[in-house]
C-alpha atoms as a PDB file:
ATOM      1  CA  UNK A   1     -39.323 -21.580 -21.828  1.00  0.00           C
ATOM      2  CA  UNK A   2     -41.417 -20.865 -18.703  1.00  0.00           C
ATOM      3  CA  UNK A   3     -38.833 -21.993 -16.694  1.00  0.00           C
ATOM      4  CA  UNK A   4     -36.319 -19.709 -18.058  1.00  0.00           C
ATOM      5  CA  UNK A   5     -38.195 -16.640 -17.566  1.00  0.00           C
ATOM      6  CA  UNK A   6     -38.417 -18.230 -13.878  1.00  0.00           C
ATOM      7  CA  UNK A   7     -34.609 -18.063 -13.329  1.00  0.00           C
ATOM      8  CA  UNK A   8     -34.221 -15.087 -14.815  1.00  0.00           C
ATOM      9  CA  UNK A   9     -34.660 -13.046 -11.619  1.00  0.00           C
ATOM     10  CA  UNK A  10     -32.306 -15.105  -9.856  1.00  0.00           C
ATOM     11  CA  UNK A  11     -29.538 -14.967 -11.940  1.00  0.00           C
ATOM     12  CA  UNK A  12     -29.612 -11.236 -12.345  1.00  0.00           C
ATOM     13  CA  UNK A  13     -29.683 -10.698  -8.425  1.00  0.00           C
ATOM     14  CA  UNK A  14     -26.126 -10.614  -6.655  1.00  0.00           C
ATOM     15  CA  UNK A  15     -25.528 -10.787  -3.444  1.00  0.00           C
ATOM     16  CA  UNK A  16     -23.816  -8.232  -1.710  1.00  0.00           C
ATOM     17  CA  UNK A  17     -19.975  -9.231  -0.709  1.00  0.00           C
ATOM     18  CA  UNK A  18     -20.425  -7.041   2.551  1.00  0.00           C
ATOM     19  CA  UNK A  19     -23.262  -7.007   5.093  1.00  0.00           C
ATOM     20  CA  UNK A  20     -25.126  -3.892   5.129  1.00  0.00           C
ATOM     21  CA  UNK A  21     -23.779  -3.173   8.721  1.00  0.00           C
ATOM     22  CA  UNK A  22     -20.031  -3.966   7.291  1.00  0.00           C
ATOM     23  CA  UNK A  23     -20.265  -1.781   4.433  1.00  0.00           C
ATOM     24  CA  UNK A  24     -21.493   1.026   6.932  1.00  0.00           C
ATOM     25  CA  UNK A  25     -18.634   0.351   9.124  1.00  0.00           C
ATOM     26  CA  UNK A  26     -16.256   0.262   6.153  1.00  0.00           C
ATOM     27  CA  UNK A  27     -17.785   3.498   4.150  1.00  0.00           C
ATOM     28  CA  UNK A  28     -17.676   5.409   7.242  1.00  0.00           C
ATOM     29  CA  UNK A  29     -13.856   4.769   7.382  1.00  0.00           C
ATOM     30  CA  UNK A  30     -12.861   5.134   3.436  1.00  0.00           C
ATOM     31  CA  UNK A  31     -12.025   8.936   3.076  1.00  0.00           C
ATOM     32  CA  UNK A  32     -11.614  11.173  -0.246  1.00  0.00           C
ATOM     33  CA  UNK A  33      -8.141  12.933  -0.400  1.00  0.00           C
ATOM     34  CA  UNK A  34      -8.159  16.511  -1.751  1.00  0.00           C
ATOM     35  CA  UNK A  35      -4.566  17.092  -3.210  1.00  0.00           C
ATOM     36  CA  UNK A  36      -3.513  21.034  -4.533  1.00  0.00           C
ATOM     37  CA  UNK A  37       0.153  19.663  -5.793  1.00  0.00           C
ATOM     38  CA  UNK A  38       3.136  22.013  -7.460  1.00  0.00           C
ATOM     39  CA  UNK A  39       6.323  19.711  -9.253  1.00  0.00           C
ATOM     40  CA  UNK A  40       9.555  21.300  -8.910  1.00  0.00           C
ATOM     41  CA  UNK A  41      10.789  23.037 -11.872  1.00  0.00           C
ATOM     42  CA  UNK A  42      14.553  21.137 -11.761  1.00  0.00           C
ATOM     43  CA  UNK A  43      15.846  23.155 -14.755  1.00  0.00           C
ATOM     44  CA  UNK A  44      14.751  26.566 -13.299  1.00  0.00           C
ATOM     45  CA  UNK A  45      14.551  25.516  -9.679  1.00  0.00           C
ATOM     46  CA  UNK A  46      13.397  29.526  -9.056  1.00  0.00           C
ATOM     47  CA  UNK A  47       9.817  28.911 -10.411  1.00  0.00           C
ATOM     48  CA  UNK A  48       7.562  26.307  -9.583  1.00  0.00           C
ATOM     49  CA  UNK A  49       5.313  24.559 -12.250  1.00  0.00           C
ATOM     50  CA  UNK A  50       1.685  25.386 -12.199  1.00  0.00           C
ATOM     51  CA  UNK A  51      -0.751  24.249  -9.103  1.00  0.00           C
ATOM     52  CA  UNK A  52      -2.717  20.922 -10.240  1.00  0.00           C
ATOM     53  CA  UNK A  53      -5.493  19.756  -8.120  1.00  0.00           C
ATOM     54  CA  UNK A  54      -6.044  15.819  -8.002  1.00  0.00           C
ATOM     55  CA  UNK A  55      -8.529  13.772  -5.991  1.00  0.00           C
ATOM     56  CA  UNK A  56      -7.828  10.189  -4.317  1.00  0.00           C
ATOM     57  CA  UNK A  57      -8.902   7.581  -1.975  1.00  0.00           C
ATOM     58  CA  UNK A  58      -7.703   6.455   1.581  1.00  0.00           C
ATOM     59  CA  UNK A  59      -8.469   4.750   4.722  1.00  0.00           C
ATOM     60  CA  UNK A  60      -8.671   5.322   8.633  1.00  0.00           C
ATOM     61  CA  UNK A  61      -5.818   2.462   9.813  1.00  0.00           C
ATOM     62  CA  UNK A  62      -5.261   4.495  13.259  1.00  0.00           C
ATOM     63  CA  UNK A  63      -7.294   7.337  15.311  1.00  0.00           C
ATOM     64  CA  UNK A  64      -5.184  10.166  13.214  1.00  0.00           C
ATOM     65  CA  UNK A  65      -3.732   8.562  10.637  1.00  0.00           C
ATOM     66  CA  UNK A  66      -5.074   7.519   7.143  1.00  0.00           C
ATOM     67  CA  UNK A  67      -2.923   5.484   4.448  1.00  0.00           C
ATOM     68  CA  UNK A  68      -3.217   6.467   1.138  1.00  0.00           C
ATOM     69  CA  UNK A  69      -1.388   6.091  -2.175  1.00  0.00           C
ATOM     70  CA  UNK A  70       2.338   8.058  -2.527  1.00  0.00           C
ATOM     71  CA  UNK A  71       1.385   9.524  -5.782  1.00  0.00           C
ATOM     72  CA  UNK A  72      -2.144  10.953  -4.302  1.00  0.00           C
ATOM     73  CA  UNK A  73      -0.064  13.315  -2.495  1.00  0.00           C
ATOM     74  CA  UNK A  74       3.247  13.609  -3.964  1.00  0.00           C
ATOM     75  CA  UNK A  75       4.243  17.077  -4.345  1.00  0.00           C
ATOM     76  CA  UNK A  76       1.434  18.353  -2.417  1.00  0.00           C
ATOM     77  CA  UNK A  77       1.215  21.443  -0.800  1.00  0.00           C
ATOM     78  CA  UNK A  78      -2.245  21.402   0.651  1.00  0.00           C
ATOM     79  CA  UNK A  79      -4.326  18.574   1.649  1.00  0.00           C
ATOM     80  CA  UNK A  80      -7.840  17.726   2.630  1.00  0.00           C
ATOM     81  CA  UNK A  81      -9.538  14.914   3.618  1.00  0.00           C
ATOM     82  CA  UNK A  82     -13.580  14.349   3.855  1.00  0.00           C
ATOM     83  CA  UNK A  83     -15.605  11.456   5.237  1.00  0.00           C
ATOM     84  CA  UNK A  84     -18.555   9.972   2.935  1.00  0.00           C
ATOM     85  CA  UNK A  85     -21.030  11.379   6.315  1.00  0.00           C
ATOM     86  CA  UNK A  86     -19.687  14.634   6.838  1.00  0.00           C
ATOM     87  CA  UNK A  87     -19.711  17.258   3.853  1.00  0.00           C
ATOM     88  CA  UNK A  88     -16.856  19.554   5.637  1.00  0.00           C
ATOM     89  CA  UNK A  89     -12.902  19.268   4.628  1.00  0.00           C
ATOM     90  CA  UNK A  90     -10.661  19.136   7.319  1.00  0.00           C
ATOM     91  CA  UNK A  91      -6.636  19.439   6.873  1.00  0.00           C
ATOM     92  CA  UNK A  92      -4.213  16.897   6.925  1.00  0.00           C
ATOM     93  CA  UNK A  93      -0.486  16.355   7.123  1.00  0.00           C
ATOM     94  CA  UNK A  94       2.089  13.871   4.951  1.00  0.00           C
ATOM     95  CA  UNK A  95       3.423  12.447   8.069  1.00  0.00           C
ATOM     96  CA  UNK A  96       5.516   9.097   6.099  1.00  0.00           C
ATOM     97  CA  UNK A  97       5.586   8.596   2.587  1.00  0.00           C
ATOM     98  CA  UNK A  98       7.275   5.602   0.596  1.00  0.00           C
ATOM     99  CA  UNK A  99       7.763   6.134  -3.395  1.00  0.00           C
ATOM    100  CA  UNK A 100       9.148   3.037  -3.537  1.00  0.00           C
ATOM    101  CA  UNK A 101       5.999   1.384  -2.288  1.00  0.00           C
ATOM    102  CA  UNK A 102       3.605   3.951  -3.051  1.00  0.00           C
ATOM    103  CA  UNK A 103       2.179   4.569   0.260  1.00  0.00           C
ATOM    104  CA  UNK A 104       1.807   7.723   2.131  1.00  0.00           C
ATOM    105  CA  UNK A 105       0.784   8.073   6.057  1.00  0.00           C
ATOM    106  CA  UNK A 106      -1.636  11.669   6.051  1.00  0.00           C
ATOM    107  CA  UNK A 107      -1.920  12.592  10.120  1.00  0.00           C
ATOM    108  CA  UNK A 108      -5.415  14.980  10.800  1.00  0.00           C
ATOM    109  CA  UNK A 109      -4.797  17.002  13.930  1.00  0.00           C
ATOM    110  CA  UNK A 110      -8.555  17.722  14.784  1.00  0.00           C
ATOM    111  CA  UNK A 111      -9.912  14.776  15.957  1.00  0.00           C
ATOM    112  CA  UNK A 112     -13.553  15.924  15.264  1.00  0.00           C
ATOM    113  CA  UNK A 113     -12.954  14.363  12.008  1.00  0.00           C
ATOM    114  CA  UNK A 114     -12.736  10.976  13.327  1.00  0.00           C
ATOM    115  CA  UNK A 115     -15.880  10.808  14.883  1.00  0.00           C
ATOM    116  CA  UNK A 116     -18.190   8.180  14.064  1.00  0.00           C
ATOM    117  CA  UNK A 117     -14.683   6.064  11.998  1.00  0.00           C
ATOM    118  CA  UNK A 118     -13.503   3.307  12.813  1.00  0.00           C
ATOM    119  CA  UNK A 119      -9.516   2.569  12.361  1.00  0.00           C
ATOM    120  CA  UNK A 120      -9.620  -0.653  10.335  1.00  0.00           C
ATOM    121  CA  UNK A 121      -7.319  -3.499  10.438  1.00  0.00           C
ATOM    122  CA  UNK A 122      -5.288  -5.284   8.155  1.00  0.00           C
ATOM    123  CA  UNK A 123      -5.915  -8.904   7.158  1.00  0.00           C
ATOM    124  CA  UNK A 124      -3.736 -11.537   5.466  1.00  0.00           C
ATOM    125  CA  UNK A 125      -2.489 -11.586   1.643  1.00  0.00           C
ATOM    126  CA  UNK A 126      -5.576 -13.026  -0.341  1.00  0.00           C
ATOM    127  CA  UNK A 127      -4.833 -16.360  -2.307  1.00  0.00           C
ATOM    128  CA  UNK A 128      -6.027 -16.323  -6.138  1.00  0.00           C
ATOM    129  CA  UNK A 129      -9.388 -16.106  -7.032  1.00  0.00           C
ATOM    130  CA  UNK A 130     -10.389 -15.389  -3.390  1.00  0.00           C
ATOM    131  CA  UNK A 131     -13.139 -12.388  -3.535  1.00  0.00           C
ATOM    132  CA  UNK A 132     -12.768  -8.989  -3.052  1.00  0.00           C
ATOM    133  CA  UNK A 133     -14.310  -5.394  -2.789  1.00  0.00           C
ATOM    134  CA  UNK A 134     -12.922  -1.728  -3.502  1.00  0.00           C
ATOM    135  CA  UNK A 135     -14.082   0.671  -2.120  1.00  0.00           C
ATOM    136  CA  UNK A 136     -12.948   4.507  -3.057  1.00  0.00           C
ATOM    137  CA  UNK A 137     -14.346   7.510  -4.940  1.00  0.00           C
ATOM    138  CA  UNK A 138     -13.607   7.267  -8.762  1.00  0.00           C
ATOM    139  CA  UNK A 139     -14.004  11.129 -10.448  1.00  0.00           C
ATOM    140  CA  UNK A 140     -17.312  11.681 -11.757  1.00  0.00           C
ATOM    141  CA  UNK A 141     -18.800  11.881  -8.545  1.00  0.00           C
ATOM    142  CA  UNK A 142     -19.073  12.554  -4.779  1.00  0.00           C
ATOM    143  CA  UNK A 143     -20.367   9.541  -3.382  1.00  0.00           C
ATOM    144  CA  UNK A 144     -18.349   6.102  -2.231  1.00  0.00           C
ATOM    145  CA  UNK A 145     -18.298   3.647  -4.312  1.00  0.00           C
ATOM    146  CA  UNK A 146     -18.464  -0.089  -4.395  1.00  0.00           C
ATOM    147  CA  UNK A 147     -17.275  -2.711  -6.444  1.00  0.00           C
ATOM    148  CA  UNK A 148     -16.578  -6.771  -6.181  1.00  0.00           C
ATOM    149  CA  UNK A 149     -14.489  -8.764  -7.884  1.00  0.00           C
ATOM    150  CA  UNK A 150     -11.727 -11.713  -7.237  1.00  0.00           C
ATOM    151  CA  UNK A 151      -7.955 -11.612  -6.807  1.00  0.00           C
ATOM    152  CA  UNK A 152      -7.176 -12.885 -10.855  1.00  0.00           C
ATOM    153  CA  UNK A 153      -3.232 -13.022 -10.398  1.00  0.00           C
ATOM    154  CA  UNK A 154      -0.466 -12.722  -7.917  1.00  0.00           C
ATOM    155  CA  UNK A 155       2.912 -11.784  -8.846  1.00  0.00           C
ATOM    156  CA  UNK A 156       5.880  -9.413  -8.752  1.00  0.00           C
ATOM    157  CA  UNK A 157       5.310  -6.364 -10.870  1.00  0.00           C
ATOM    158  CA  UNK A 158       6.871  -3.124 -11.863  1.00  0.00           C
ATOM    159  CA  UNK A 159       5.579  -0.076 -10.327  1.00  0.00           C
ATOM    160  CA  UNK A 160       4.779   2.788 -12.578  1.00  0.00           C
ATOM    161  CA  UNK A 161       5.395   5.609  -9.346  1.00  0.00           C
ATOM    162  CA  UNK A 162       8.668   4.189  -8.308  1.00  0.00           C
ATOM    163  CA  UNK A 163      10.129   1.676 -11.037  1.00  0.00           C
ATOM    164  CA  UNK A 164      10.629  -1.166  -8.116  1.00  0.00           C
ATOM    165  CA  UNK A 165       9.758  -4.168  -9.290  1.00  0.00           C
ATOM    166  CA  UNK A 166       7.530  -5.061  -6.073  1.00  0.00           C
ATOM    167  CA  UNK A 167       4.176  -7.706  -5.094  1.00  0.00           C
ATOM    168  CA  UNK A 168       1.342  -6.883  -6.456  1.00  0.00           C
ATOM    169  CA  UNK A 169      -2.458  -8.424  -6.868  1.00  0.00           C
ATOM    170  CA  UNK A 170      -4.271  -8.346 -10.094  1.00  0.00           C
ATOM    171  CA  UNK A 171      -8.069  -7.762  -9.658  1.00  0.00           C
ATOM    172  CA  UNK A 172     -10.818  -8.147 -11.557  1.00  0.00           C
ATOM    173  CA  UNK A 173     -12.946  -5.153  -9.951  1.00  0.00           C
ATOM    174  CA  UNK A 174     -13.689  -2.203 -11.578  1.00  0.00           C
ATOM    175  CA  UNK A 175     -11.171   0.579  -9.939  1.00  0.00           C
ATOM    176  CA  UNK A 176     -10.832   4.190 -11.779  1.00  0.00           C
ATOM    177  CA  UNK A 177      -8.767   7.223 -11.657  1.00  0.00           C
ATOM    178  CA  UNK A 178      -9.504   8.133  -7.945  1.00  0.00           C
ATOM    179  CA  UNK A 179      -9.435   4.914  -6.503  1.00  0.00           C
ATOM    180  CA  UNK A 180      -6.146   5.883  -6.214  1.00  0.00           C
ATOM    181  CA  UNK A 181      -5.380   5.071  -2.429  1.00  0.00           C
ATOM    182  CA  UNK A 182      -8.243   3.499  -1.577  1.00  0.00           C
ATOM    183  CA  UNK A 183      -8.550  -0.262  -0.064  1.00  0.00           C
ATOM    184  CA  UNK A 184      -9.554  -3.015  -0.986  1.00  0.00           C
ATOM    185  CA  UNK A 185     -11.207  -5.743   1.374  1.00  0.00           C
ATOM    186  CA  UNK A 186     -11.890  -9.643   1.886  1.00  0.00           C
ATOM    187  CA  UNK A 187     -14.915 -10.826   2.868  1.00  0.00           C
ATOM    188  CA  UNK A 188     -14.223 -10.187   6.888  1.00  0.00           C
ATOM    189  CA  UNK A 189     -14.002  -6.529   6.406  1.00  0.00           C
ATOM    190  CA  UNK A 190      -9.836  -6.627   6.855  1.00  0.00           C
ATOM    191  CA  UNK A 191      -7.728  -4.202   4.331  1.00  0.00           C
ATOM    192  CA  UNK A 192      -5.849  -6.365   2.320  1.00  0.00           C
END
């Protein structure tokens, strides 16, 4: 019994998937997405619908560019972007966007905004049950969050945003409306 109250401790205590100087580098260069959006009214193509605002995730790939999810910005007409360090909003463009793949390219003229990021890279397609982390900001709060898990399945799947039946990686982390966007990582810090 002794024992077990021994191992307790150790059992309870997981290791991070990122070093601390990692999930720096990689926190510094997740962004939160600001989206005011209006649909097209098709049947009275005079009005527009009412404004809805939305929130979603993204990532520096290129000094000026972030990639983000097509339906985070889809039928927006203003965007913002904010870094995790930096409490101000700064503009951005839809530059490229890809319903059929639901990706978007969002361009940020003022390069203040990229100061202390770091455009990350892209690594190779995971294999099944290799680990991974998400990192994004779910609603409910302000702060970036976190969370591990492992690639579960790999197969070809239909896309809810375009209907394409298209790759896609089942994971086992916790991911939540405003994740939307954001990246998920292997072990080496590459966008996968």
């Amino acid at each position: 019994m002794r024992i077990l109250f021994l191992l307790i401790p150790f059992i309870l205590s997981a290791s991070p998937f990122h070093s601390e100087e990692q999930a720096k580098t990689i926190s510094s260069s997740v962004i939160k997405i600001f989206t005011t959006s209006v649909k097209p009214n098709y049947y009275q193509p005079w009005q527009m619908r009412t404004q809805k605002f939305s929130t979603g995730s993204g990532v520096i790939i290129d000094k000026g560019y972030i990639l983000t999810a097509a339906h985070v910005v889809s039928n927006g007409v203003y965007v913002e972007v904010k870094k995790s360090t930096d409490p101000k909003k700064f503009i951005a463009h839809v530059k490229w966007i890809s319903h059929d793949a639901d990706l978007a390219l969002l361009k940020v003229e003022d390069q203040n905004f990229f100061q202390g990021t770091k455009a990350l890279k892209f690594g190779e397609i995971p294999h099944r049950q290799d680990g991974v982390a998400v990192y994004g900001y779910p609603q409910g709060g302000n702060e970036i969050s976190i969370t591990q898990g492992i690639i579960s399945r790999i197969e070809q799947t239909l896309y809810v945003h375009s209907d394409f039946d298209l790759l896609s990686l089942q994971i086992d982390a916790a991911i939540n409306p405003g994740n939307s966007g954001g990246p998920v990582f292997d072990a080496q810090g590459n966008i996968v």
